[in-house]
Protein backbone atom coordinates (compact mmCIF):
# COMPACT_ATOMS: atom_id res chain seq x y z
CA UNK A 1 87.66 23.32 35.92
CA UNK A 2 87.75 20.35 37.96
CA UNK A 3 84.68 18.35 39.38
CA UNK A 4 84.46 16.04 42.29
CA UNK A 5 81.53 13.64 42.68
CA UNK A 6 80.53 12.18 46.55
CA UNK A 7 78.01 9.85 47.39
CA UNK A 8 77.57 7.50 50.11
CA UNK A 9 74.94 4.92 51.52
CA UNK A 10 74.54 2.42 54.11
CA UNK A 11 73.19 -1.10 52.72
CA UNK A 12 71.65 -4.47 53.82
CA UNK A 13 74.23 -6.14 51.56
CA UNK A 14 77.82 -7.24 52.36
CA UNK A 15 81.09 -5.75 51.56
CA UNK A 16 81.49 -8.46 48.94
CA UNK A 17 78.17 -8.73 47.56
CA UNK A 18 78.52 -4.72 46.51
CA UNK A 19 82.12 -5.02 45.51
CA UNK A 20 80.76 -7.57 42.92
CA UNK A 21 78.56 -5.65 41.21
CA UNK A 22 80.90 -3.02 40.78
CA UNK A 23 83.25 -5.58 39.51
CA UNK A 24 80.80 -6.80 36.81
CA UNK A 25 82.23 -4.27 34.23
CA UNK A 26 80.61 -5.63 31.61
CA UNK A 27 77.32 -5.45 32.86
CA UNK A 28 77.02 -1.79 33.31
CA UNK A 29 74.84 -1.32 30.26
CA UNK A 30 72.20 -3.75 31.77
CA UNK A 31 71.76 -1.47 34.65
CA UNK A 32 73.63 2.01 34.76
CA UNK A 33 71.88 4.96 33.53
CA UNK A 34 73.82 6.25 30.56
CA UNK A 35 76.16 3.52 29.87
CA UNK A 36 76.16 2.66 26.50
CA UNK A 37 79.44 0.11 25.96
CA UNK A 38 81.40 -1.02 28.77
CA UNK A 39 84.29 -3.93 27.96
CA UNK A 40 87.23 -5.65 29.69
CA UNK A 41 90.65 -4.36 27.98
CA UNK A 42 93.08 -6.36 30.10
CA UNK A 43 92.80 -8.57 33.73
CA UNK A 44 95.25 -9.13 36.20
CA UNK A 45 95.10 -10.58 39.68
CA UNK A 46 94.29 -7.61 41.44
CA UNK A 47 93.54 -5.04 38.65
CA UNK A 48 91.30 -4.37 35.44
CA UNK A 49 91.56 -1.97 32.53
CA UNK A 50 88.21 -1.00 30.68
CA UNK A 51 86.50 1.44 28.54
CA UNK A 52 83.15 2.90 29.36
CA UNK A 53 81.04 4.94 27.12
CA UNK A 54 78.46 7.08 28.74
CA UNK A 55 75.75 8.93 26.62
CA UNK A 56 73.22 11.21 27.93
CA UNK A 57 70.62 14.00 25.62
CA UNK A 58 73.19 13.45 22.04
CA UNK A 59 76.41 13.59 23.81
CA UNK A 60 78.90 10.82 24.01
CA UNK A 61 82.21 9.99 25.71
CA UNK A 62 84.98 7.22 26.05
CA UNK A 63 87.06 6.95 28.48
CA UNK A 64 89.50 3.81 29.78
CA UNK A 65 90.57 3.52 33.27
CA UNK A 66 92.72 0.92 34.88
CA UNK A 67 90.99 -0.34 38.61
CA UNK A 68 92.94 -1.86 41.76
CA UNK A 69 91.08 -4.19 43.46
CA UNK A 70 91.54 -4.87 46.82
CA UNK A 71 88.33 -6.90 47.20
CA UNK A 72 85.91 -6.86 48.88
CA UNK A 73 87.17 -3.55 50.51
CA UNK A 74 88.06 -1.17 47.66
CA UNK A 75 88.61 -0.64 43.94
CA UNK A 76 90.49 2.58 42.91
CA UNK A 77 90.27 4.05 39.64
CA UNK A 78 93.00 6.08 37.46
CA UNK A 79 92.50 7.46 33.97
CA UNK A 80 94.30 5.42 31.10
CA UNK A 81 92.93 7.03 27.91
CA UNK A 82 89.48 9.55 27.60
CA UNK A 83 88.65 13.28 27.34
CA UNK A 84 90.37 14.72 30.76
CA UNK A 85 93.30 16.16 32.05
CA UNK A 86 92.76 13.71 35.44
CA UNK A 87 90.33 10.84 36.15
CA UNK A 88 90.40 9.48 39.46
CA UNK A 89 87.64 7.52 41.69
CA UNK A 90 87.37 5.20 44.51
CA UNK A 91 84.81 3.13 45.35
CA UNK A 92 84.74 1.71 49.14
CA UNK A 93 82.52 -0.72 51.26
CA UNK A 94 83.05 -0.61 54.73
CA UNK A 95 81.69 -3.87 56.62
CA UNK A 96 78.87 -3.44 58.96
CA UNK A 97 78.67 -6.88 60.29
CA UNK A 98 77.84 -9.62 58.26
CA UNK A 99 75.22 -8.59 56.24
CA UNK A 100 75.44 -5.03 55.34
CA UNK A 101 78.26 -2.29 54.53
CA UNK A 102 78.81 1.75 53.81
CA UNK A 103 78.63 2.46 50.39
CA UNK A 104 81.18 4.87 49.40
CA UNK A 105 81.94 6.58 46.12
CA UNK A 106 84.56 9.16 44.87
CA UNK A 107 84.94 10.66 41.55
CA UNK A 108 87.38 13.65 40.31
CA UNK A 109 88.00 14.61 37.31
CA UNK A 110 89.09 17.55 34.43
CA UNK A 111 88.50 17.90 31.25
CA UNK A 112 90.82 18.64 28.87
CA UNK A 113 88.95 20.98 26.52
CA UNK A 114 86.87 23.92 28.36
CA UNK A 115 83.81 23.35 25.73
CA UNK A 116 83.90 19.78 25.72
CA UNK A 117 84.01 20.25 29.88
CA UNK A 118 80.44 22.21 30.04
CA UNK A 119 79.14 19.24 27.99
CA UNK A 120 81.10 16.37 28.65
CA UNK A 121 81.38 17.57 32.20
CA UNK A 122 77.90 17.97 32.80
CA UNK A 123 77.08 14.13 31.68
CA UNK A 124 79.81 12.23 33.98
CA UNK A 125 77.95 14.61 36.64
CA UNK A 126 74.93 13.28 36.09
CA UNK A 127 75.94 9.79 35.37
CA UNK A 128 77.96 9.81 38.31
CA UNK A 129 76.16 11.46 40.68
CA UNK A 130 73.78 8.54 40.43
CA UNK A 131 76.25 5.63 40.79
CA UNK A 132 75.37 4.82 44.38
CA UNK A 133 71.78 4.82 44.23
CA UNK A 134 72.24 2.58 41.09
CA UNK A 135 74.43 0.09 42.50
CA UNK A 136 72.22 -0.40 45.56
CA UNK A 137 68.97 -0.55 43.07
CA UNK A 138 71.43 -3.42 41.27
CA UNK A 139 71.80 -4.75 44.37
CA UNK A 140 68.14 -5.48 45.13
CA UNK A 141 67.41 -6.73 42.10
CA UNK A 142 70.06 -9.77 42.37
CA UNK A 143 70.14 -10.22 45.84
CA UNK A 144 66.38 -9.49 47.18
C-alpha cells in the first residue's frame, strides 16, 4: 500500500539558508526526530547518496537514497537501497524575496513487505510527517 507524505510552510529564511540545512546530511541526528545514523555514501557536483536510519517505539529502518541538487531551489530524492518497493521525495523552496521562501516537502513511498509496511510504514509517517516543522525549528536555532 503506498503512502504519500505533504507538508508545506512559508519561512522568514531564504531559499538557500533552508536548502542548507537540508543539505547537512550528516547532521540529521543532531536535530531530526527519529534519526538515529545518517552518513554521506558518495558526492558529486550536483548529487549525494546517503543512508538514513530512522527509529521510533523499538523499530528500526535503513534506507539509502541518491539526492539531485539543484540548489538553492530543489533536491529530489530516489530510493538506492532500503525496505520499499519505491522511495521518492522532493524537497522545494520557493523564493519570497530576499529573506524568506515556501517550504515544500514530498514523500512517496511502498514497502516491500505488507507486515514490515504497518510497522515500518507507520514510522517514516511519523518521521516524515514532521520534516517541515523540524527543518524550520533547525532553522531558528542557527539562524535566529
Amino acid at each position: 500500500m503506498a503512502s504519500k507524505i505533504e507538508r508545506s510552510a512559508l519561512v522568514n529564511y531564504s531559499a538557500q539558508q533552508m536548502f542548507d540545512l537540508i543539505n547537512d546530511i550528516e547532521a540529521y541526528p543532531h536535530f531530526m526526530e527519529g534519526c538515529v545514523g545518517a552518513r554521506v555514501l558518495a558526492r558529486g557536483d550536483d548529487w549525494v547518496e546517503a543512508r538514513l536510519e530512522l527509529s521510533k517505539a523499538g523499530v528500526t529502518q535503513s534506507f539509502a537514497t541518491r539526492n539531485q541538487l539543484q540548489p538553492p531551489h530543489k533536491m529530489t530524492m530516489n530510493l538506492v537501497d532500503g525496505p520499499f518497493n519505491y522511495l521518492r521525495g522532493i524537497w522545494q523552496f520557493t523564493p519570497l524575496g530576499d529573506s524568506a521562501c515556501k517550504v515544500v516537502f514530498l514523500l512517496e513511498f511502498e514497502m516491500k513487505n505488507r507486515l514490515l509496511g504497518m510497522t515500518a510504514g507507520k514510522l517514516l509517517e511519523s518521521v516524515g510527517g514532521k520534516q517541515v516543522d523540524t527543518l524550520c525549528a533547525r532553522a531558528k536555532q542557527i539562524y535566529g
